[in-house]
PDB file of N, CA and C in Angstrom:
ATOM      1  N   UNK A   1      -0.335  87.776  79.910  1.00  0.00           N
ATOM      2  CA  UNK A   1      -1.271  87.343  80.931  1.00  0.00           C
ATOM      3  C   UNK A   1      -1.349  88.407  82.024  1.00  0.00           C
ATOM      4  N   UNK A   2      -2.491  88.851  82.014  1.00  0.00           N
ATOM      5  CA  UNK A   2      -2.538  89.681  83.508  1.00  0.00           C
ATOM      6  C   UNK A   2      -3.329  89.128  84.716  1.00  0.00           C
ATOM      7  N   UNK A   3      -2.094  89.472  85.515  1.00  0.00           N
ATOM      8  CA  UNK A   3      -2.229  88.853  87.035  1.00  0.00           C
ATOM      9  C   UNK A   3      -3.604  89.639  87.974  1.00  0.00           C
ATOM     10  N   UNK A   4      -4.442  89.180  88.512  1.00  0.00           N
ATOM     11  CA  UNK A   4      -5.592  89.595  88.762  1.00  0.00           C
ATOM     12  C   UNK A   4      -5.044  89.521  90.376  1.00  0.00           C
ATOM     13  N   UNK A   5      -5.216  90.274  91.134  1.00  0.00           N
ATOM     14  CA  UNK A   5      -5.216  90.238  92.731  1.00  0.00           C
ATOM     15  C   UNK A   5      -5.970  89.175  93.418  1.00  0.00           C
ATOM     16  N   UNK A   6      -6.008  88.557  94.275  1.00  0.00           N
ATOM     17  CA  UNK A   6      -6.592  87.781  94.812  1.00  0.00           C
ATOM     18  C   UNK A   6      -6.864  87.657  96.509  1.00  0.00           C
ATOM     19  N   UNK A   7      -7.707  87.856  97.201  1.00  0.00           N
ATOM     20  CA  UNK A   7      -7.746  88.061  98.487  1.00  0.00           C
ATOM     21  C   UNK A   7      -6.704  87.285  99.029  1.00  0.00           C
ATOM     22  N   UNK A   8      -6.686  88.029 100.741  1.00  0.00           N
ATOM     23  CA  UNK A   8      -5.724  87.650 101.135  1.00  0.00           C
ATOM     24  C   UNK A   8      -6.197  86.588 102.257  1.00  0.00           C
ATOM     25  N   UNK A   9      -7.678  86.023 101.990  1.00  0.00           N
ATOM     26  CA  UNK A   9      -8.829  85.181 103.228  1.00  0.00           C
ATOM     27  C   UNK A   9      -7.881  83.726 102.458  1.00  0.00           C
ATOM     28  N   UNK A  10      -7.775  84.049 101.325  1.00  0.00           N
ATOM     29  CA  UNK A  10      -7.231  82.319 100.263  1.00  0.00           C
ATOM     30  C   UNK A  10      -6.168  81.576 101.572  1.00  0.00           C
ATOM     31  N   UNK A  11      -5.174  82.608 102.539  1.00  0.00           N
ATOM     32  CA  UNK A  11      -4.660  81.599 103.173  1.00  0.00           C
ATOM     33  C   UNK A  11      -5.078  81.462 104.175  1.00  0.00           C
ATOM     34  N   UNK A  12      -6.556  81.270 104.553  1.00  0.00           N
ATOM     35  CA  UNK A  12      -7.423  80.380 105.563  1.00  0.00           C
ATOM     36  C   UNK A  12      -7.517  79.452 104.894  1.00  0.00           C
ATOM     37  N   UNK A  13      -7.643  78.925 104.321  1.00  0.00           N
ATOM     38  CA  UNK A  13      -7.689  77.495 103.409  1.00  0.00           C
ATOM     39  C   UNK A  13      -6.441  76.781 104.050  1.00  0.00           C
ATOM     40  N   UNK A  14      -5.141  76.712 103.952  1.00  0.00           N
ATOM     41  CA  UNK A  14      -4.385  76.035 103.814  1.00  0.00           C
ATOM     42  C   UNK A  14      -4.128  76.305 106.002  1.00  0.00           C
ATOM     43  N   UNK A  15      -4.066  77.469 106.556  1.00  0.00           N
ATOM     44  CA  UNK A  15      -4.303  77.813 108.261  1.00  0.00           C
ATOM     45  C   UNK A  15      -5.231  76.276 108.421  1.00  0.00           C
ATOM     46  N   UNK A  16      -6.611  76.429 107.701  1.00  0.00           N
ATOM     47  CA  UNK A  16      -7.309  75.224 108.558  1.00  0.00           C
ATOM     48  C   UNK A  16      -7.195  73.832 108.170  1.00  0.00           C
ATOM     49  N   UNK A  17      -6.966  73.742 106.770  1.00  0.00           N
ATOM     50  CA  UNK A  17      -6.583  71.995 106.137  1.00  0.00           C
ATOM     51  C   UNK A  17      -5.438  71.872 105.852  1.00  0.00           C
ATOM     52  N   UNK A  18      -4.191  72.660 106.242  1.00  0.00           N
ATOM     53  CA  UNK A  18      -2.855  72.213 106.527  1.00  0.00           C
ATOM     54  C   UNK A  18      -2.496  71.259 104.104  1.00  0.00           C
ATOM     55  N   UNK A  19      -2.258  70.862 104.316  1.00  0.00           N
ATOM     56  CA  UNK A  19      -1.532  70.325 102.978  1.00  0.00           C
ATOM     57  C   UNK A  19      -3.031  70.311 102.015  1.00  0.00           C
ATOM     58  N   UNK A  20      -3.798  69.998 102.059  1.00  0.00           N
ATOM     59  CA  UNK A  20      -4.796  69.415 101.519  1.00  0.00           C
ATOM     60  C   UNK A  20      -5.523  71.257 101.166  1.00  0.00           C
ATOM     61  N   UNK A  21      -5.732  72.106 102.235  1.00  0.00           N
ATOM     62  CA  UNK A  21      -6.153  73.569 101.669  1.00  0.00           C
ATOM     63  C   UNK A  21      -4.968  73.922 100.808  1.00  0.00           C
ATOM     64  N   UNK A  22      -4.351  73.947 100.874  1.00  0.00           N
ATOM     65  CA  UNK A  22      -3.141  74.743 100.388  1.00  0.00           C
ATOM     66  C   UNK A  22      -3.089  74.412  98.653  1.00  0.00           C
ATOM     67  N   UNK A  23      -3.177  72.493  98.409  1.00  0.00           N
ATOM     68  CA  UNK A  23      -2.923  72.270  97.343  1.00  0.00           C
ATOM     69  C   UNK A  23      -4.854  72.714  96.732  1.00  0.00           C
ATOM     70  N   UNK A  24      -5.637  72.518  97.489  1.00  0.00           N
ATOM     71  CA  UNK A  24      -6.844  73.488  96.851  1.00  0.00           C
ATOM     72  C   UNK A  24      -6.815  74.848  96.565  1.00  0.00           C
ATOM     73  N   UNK A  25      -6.213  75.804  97.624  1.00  0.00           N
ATOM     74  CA  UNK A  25      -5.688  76.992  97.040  1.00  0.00           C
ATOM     75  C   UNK A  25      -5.222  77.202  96.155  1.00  0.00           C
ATOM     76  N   UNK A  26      -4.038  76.236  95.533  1.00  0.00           N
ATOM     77  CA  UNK A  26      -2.903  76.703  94.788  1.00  0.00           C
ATOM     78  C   UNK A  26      -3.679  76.755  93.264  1.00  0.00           C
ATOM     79  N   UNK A  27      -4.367  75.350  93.315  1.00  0.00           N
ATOM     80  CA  UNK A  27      -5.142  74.695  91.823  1.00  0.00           C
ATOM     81  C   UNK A  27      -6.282  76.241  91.489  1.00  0.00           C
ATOM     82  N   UNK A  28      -6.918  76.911  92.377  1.00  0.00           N
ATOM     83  CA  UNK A  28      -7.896  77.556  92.354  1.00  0.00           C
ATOM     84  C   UNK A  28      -7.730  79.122  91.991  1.00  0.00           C
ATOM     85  N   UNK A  29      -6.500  79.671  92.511  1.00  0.00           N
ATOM     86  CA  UNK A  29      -6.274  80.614  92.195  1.00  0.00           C
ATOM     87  C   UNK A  29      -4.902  80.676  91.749  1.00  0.00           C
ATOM     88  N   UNK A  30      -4.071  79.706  90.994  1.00  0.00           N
ATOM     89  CA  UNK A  30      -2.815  79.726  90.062  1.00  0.00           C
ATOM     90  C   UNK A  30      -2.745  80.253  89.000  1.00  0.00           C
ATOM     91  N   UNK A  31      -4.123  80.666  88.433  1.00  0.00           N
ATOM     92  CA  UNK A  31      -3.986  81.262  87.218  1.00  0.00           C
ATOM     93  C   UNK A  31      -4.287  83.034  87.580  1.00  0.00           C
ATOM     94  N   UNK A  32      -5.045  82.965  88.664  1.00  0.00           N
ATOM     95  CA  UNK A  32      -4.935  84.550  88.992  1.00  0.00           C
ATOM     96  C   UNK A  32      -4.054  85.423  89.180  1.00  0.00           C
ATOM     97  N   UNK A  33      -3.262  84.573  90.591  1.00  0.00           N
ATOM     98  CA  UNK A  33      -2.559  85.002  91.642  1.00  0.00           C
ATOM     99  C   UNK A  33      -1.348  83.840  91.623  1.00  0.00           C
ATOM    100  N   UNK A  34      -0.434  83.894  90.470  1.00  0.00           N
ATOM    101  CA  UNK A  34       0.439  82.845  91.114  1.00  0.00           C
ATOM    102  C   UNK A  34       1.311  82.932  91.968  1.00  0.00           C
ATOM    103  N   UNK A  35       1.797  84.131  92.480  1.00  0.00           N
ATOM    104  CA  UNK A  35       2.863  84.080  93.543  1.00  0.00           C
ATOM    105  C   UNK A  35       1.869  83.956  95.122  1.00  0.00           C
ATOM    106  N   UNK A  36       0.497  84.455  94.639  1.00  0.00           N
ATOM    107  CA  UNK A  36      -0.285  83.592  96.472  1.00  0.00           C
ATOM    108  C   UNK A  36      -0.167  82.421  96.259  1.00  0.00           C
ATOM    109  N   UNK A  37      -0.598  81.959  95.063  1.00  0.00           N
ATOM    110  CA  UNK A  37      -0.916  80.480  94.860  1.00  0.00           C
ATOM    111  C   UNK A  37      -0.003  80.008  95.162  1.00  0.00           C
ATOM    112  N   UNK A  38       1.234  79.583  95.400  1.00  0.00           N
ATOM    113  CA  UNK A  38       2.637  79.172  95.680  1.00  0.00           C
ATOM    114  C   UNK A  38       2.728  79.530  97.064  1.00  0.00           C
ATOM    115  N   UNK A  39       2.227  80.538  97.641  1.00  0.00           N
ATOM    116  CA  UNK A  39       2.579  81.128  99.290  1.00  0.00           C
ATOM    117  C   UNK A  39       1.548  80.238 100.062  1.00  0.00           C
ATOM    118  N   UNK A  40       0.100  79.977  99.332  1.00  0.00           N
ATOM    119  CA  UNK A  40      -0.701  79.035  99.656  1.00  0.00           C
ATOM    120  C   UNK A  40      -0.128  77.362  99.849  1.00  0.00           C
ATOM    121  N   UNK A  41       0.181  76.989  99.075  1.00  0.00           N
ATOM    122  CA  UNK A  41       1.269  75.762  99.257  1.00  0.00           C
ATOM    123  C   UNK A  41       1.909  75.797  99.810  1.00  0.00           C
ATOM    124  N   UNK A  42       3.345  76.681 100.109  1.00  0.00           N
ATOM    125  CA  UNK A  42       4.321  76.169 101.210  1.00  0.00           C
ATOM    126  C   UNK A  42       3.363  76.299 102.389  1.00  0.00           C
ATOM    127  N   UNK A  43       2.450  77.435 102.775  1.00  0.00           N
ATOM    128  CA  UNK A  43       2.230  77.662 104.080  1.00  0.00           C
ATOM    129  C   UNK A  43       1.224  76.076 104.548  1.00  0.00           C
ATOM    130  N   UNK A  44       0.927  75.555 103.573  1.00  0.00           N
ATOM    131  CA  UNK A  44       0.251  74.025 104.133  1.00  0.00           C
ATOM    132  C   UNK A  44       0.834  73.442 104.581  1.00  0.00           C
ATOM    133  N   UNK A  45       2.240  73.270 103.549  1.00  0.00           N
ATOM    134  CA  UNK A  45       3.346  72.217 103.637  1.00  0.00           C
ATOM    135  C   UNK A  45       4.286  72.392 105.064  1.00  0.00           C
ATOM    136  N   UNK A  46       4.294  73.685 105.648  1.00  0.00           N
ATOM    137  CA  UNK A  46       5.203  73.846 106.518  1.00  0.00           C
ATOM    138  C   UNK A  46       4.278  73.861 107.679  1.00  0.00           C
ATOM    139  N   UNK A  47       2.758  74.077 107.220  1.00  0.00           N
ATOM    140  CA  UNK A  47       1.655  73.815 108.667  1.00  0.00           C
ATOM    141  C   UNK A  47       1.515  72.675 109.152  1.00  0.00           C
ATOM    142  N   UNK A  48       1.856  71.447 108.200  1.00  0.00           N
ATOM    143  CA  UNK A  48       1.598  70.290 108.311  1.00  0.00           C
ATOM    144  C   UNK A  48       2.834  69.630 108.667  1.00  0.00           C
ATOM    145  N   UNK A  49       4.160  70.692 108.570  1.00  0.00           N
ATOM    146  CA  UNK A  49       5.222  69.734 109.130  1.00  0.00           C
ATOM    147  C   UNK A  49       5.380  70.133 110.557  1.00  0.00           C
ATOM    148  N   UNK A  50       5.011  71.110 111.181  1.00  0.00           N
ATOM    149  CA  UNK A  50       5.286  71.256 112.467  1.00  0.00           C
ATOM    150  C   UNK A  50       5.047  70.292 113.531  1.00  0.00           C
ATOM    151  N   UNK A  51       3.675  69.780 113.362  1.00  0.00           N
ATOM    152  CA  UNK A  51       3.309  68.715 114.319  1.00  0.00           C
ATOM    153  C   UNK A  51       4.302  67.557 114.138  1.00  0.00           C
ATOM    154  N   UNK A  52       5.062  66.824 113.229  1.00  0.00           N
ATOM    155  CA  UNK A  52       5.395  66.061 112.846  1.00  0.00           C
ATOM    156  C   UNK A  52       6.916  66.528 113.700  1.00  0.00           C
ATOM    157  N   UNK A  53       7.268  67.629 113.320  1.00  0.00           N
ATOM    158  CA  UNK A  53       8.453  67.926 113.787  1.00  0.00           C
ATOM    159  C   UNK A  53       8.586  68.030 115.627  1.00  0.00           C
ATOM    160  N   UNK A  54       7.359  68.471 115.909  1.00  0.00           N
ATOM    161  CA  UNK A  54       7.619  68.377 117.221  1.00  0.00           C
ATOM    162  C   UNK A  54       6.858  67.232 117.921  1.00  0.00           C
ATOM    163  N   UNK A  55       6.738  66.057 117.385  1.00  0.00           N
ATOM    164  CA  UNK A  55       6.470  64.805 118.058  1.00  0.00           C
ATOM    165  C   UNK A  55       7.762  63.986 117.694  1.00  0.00           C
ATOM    166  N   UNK A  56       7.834  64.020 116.228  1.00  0.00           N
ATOM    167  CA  UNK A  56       9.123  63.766 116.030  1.00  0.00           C
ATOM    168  C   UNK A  56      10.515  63.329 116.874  1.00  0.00           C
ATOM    169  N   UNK A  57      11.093  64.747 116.958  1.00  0.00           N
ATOM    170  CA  UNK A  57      11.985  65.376 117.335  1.00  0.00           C
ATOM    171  C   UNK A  57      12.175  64.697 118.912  1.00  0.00           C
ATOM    172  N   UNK A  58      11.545  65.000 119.806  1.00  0.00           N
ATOM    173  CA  UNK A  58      11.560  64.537 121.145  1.00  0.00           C
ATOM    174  C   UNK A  58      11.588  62.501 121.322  1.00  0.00           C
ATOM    175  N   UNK A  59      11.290  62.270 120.329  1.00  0.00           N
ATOM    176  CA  UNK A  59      10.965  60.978 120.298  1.00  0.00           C
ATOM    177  C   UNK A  59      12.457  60.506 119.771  1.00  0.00           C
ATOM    178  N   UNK A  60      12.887  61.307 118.634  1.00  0.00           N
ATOM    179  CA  UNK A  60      14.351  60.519 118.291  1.00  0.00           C
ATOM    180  C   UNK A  60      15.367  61.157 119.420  1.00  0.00           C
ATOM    181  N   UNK A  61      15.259  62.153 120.505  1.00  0.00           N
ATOM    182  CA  UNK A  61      16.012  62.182 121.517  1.00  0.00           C
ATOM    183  C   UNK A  61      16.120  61.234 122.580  1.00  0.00           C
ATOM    184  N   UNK A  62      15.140  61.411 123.061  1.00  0.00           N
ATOM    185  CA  UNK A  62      14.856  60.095 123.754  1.00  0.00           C
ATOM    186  C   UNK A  62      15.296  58.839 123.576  1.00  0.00           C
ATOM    187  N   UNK A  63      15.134  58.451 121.993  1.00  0.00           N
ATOM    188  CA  UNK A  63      15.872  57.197 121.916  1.00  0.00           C
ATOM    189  C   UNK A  63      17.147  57.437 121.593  1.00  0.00           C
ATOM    190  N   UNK A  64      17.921  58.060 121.508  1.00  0.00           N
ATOM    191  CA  UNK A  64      19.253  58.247 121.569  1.00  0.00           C
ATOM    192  C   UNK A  64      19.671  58.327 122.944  1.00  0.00           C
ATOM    193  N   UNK A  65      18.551  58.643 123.660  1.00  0.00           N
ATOM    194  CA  UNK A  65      19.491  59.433 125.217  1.00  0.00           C
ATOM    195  C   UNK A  65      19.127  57.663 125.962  1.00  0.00           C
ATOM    196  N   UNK A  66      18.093  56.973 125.552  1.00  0.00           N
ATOM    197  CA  UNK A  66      18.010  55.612 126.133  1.00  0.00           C
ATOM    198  C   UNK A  66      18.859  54.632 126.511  1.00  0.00           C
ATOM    199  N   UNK A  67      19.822  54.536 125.648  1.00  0.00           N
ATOM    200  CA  UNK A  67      21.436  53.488 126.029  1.00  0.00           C
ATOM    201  C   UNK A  67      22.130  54.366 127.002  1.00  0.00           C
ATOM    202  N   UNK A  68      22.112  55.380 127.877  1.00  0.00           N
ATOM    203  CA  UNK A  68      23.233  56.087 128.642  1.00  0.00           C
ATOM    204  C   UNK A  68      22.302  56.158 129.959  1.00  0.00           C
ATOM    205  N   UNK A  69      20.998  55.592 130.150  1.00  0.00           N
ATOM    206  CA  UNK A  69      20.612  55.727 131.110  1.00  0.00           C
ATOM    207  C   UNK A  69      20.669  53.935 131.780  1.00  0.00           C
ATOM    208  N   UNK A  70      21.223  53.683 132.817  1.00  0.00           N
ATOM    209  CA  UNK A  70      21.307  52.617 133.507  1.00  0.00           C
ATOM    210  C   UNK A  70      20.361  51.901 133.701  1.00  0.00           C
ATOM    211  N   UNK A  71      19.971  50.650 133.683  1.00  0.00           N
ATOM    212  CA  UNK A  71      18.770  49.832 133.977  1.00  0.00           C
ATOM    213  C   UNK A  71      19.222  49.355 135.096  1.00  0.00           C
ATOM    214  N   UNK A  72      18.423  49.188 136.273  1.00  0.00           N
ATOM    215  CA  UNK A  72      19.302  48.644 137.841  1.00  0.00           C
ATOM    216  C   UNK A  72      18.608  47.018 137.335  1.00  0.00           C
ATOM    217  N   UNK A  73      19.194  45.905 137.467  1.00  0.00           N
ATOM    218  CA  UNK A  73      18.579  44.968 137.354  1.00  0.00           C
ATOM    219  C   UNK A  73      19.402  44.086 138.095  1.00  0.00           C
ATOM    220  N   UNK A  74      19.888  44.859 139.357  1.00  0.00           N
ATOM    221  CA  UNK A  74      20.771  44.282 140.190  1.00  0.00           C
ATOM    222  C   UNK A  74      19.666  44.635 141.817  1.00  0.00           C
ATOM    223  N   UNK A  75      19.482  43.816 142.838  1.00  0.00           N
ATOM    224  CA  UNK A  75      19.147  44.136 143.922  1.00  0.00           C
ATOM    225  C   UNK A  75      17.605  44.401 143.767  1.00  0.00           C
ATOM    226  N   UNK A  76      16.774  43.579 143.053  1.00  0.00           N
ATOM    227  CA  UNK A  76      15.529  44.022 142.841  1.00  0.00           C
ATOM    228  C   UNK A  76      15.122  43.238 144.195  1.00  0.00           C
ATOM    229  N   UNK A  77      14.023  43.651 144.904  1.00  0.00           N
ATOM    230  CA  UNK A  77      13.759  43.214 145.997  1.00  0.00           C
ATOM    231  C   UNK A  77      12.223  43.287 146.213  1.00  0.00           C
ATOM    232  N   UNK A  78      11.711  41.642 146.089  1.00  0.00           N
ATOM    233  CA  UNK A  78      10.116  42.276 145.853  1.00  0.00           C
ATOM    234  C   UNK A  78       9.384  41.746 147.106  1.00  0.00           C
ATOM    235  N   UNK A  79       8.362  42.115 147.741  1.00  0.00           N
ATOM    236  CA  UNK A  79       7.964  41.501 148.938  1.00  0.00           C
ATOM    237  C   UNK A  79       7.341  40.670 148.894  1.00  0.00           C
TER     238      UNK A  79
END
């Protein structure tokens, strides 16, 4: 089998549709280019985990750091 080159625009596909370009990339040019076709996939897979990771992430701190912060529910004083 000879491997045919394949531009290097293929990973705008997966840059703008995150998981969904990537697995269109991969299907489209796997028989050309399989080592893009594969670079096309992770780069979706890891475009699409960032957001996740950084909403994530701050959210399971927070609720960990929640039991060590005091609730005053002593001396409430309302007018």
């Amino acid at each position: 089998m000879q491997i045919r080159g394949r531009s290097n625009l293929w990973f705008l596909l997966p840059i703008i549709f995150n998981v969904v370009g990537g697995v269109i990339a991969y299907f489209v040019i796997k028989e050309d280019d399989p080592k893009k076709a594969k670079n096309c996939l992770y780069l979706g897979l890891i475009l699409a985990a960032i957001p996740v990771v950084l909403v994530l992430v701050p959210i399971l701190i927070g609720i960990t750091l929640l039991p060590h912060f005091p609730v005053p529910t002593t001396n409430l004083h309302y007018m």
